[in-house]
Each structure stands twice: as C-alpha cells, then as structure tokens.
Protein backbone atom coordinates (compact mmCIF):
# COMPACT_ATOMS: atom_id res chain seq x y z
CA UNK A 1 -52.10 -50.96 -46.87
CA UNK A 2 -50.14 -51.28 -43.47
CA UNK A 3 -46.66 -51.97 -45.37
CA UNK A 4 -47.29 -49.53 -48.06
CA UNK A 5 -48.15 -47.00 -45.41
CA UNK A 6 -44.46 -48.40 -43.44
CA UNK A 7 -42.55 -47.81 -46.67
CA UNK A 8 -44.42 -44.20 -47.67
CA UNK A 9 -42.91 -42.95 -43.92
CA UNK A 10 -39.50 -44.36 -44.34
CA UNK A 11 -39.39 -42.90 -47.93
CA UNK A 12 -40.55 -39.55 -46.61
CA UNK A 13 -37.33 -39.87 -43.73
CA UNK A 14 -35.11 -40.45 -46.69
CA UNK A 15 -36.54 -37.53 -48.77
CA UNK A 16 -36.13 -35.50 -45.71
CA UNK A 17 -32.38 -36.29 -45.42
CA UNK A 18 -31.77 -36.04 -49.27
CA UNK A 19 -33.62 -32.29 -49.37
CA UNK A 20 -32.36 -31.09 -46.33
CA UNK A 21 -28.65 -31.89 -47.45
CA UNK A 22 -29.15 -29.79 -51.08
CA UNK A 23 -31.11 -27.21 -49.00
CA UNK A 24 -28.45 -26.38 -46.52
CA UNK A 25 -25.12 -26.87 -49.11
CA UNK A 26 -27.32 -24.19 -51.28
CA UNK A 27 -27.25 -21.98 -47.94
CA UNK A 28 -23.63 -22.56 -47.33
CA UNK A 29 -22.68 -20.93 -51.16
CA UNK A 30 -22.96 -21.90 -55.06
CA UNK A 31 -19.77 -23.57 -55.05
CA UNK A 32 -20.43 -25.77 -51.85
CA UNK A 33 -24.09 -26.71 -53.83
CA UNK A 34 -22.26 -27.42 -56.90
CA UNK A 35 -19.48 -29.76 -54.66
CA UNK A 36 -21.90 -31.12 -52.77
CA UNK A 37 -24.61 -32.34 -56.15
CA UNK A 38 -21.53 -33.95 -57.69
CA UNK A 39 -20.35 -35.89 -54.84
CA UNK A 40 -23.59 -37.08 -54.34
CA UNK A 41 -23.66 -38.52 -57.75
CA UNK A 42 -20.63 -40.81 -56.42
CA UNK A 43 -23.65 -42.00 -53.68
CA UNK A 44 -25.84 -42.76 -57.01
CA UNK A 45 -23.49 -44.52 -59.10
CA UNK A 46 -22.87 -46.65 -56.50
CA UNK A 47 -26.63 -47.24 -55.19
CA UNK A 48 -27.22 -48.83 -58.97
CA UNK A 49 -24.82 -51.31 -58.42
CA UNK A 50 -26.36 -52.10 -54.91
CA UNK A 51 -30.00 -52.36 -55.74
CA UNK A 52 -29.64 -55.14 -57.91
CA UNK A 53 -28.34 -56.93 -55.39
CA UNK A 54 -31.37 -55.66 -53.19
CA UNK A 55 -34.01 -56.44 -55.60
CA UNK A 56 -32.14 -60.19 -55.53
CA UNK A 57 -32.71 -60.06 -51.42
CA UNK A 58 -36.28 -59.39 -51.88
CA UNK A 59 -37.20 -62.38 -54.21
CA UNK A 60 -34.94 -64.63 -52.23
CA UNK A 61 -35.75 -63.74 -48.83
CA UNK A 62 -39.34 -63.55 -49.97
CA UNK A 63 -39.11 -67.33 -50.64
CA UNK A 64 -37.20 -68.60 -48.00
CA UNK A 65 -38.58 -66.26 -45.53
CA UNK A 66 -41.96 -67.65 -46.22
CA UNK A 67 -41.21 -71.41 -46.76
CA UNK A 68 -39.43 -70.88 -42.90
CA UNK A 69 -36.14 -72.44 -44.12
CA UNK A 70 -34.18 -70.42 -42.14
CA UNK A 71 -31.05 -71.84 -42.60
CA UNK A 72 -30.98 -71.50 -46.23
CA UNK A 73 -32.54 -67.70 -45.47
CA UNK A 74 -29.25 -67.09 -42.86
CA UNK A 75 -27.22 -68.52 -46.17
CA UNK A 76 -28.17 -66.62 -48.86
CA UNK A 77 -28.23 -63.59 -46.66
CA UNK A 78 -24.82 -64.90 -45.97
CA UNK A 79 -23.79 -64.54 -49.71
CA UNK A 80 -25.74 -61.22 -50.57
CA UNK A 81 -23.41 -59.60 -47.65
CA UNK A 82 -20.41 -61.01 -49.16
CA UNK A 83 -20.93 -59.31 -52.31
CA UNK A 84 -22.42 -56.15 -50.83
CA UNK A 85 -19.16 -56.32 -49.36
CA UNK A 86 -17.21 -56.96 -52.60
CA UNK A 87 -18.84 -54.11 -54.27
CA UNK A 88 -18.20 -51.69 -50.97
CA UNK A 89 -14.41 -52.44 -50.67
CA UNK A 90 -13.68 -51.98 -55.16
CA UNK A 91 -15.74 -49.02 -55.07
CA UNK A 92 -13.89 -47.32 -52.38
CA UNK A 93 -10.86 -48.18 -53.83
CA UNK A 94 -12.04 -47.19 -56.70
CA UNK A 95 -13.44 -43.69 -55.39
CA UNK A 96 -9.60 -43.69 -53.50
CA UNK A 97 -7.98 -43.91 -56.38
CA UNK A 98 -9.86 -42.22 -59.00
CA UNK A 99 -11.62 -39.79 -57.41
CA UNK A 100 -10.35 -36.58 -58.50
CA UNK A 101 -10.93 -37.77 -62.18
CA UNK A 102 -15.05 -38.95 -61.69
CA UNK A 103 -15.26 -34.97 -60.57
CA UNK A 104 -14.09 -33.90 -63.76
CA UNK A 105 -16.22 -36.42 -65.39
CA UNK A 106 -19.60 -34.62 -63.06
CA UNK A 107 -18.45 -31.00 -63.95
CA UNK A 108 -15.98 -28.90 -65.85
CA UNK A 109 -15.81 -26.29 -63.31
CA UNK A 110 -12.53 -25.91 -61.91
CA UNK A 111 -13.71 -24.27 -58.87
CA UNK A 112 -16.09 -27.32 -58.28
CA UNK A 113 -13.59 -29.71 -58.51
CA UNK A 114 -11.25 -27.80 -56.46
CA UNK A 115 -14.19 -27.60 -53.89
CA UNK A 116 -15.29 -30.98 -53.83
CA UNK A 117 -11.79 -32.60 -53.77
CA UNK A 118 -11.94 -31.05 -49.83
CA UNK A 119 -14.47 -33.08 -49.28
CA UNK A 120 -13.91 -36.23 -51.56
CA UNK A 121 -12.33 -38.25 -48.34
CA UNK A 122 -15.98 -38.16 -46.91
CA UNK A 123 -17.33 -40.19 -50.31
CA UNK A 124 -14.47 -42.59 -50.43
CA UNK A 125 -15.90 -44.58 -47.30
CA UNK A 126 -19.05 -44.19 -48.04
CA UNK A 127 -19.63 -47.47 -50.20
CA UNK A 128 -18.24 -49.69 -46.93
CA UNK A 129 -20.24 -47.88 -44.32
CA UNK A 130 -23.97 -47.65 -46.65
CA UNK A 131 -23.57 -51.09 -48.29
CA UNK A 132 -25.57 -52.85 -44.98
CA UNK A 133 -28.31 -50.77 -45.38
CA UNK A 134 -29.34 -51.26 -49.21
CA UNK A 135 -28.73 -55.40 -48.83
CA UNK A 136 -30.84 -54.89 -45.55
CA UNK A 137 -33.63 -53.22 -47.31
CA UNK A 138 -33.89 -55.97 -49.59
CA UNK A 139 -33.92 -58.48 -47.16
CA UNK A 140 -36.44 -56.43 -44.99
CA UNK A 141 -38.88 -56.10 -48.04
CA UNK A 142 -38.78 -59.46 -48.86
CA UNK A 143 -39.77 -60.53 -45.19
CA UNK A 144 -42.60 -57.36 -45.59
CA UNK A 145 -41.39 -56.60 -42.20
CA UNK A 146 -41.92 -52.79 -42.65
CA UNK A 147 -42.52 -51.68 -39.53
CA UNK A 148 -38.59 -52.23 -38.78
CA UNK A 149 -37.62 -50.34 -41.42
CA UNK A 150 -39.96 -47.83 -40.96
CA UNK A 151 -38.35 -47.31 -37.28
CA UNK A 152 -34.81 -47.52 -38.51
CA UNK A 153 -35.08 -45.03 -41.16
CA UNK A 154 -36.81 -42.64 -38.91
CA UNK A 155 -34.42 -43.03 -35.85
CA UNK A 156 -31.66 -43.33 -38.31
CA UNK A 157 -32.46 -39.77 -39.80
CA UNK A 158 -33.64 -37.70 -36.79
CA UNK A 159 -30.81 -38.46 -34.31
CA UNK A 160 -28.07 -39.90 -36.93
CA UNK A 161 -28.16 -37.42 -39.50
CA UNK A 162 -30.61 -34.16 -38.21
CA UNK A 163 -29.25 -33.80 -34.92
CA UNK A 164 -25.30 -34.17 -35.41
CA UNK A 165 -25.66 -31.70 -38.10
CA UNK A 166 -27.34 -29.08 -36.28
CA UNK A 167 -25.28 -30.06 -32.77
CA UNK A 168 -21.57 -29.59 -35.40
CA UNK A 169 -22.14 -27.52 -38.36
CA UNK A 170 -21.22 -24.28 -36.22
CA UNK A 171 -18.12 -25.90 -35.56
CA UNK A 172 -17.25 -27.95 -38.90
CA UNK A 173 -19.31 -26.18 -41.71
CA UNK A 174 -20.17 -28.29 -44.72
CA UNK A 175 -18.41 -31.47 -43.52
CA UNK A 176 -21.12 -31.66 -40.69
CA UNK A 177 -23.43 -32.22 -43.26
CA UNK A 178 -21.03 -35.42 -44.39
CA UNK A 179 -20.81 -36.46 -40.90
CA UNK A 180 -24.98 -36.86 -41.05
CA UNK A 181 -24.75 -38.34 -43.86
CA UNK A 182 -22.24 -41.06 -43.34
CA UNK A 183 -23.74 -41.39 -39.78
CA UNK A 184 -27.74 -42.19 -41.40
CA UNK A 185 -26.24 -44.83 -43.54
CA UNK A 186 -23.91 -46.57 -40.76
CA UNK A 187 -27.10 -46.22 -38.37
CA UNK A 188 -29.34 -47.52 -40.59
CA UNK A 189 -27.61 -50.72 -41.53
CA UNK A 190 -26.39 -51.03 -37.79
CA UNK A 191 -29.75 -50.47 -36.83
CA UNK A 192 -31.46 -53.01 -39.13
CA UNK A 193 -28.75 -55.76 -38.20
CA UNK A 194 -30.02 -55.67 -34.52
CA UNK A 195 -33.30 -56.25 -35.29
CA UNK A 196 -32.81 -59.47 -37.66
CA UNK A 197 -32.60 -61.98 -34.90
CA UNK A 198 -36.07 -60.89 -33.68
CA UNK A 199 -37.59 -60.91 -37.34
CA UNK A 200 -35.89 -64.40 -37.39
CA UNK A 201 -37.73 -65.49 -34.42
C-alpha cells in the first residue's frame, strides 16, 4: 500500500506536467497545440525504446538488490546506462538529422510543420538529457524504494518544470514551456542519481 501510494503521487506529478504543457500550448494558439502534440510524439517514440530497458532494471535490480550483491547491482546498472546512453546519443542524431521529415510523418499540415520546425532544436536533446530518468525509474522500482521517486518527481515538477515556466514564458513564449520540460527530465534523473549512494547504503 505504502509504494503503491509513492508511485500514485509521482504519477499524478507527471500527469500534472503532461496536462499542464497541452493546456497552456492550447492557450498560446491552434497552431502552437498542433506543434507542440507532434513534437511530443518524438518524446513517445522514444520513451518505447527506453522502457524496455526500464522494465529490464526492475527485474534485475529487483534480484540483485535483494540478494545484496551490490557489486553485480553497481554492474548491471553499469550496463543499463551504457545503453540508455546508446539509445540517447542515435536518437538525437537521429531527431538531428531527420527531424523535419518525422513532422511530416505526425501531420500533413504545412503550417504545423512550419511551426514545430521552430521548436524542433528543443526535441533533438531531449533523448540525452531524459534517458537517466527512465533507466532510473527502473532501477528505483526494482529496489521498491518509492519514496525517492516520489520526492524527485515532485521536486522535479514544481520547481524544474512549474516554476521556470511561469518565472520565463512572459519573456520566451512557447519555448518556456520546452525549457520546463527539458529541465523536469534533466532534474529528475540528476535528482535520482544523488540519491543512489544512500539507497545503496
């Protein structure tokens, strides 16, 4: 019940970010909404590739976690990173390159496209700075140490992705709410690293 109740709060915090973000691109005008739901889908395609290497953490870590081998634990954490890593680097290279052409594969709106290639930069890093957080989740769940990720999620949303959007959108507009979003994934994989020697312990 404790865990569950851990993971229902840090899935609200993430439902709160995800909402928010559709709510205010709908205020900013249809095109920036449109823009906005395609790029996102760049977030998606990418998060498939990443969970399986998640749902691998959480069987892994689950067993080595509670056998208290931590040096094979530090290992195969070792090696999920390293292809979390592999997977961030070809997919912004692959968002680099190809970018322009996965928006006309989202939408044939030309006024979409033209609208979310001002943002597209934004979505090309995203895979490098969010991959820590999804092979941290993993990891987390397998250890059921939810009350970390309860904390990171939450601290990672309100002052990561809530506050420097509402402290820079009057300045920067609909790339404010990129900055938020780039900032909660970077925070919460930052966040989660700094813990790990005190789950450890």
């Amino acid at each position: 019940m404790n865990v569950s109740g851990d993971i229902f709060i840090r899935t609200l915090s993430v439902i709160a970010v995800f909402t928010f973000f559709t709510s205010r691109s709908a205020g900013i005008g249809d095109d920036t909404l449109a823009a906005n739901s395609a790029l996102l889908q760049f977030a998606l395609l990418f998060s498939y590739f990443l969970d399986g290497f998640a749902f691998a953490a959480e069987a892994m870590v689950g067993r080595w976690f509670g056998a208290n081998d931590k040096s094979t634990l530090k290992k195969t954490i070792g090696f999920l990173f390293y292809w979390g890593f592999g997977m961030g680097a070809l997919f912004t290279v692959l968002y680099a390159i190809a970018g322009d052409q996965l928006l006309h594969f989202f939408t044939d709106q030309q006024e979409v496209v033209d609208r979310g290639s001002d943002f597209l930069w934004w979505v090309i890093f995203l895979p490098l700075v969010s991959f820590p957080s999804y092979i941290w989740d993993g990891v987390y769940i397998g250890a059921t140490a939810s009350v970390p990720m309860r904390n990171s999620m939450v601290i990672a949303a309100g002052c990561f992705f809530f506050l420097p959007f509402f402290v820079l959108f009057p300045y920067m507009g609909n790339h404010a709410l990129w900055l938020g979003m780039l900032l909660f994934m970077l925070a919460r994989g930052i966040i989660l690293t700094l813990l790990f020697p005190r789950l450890l312990k």
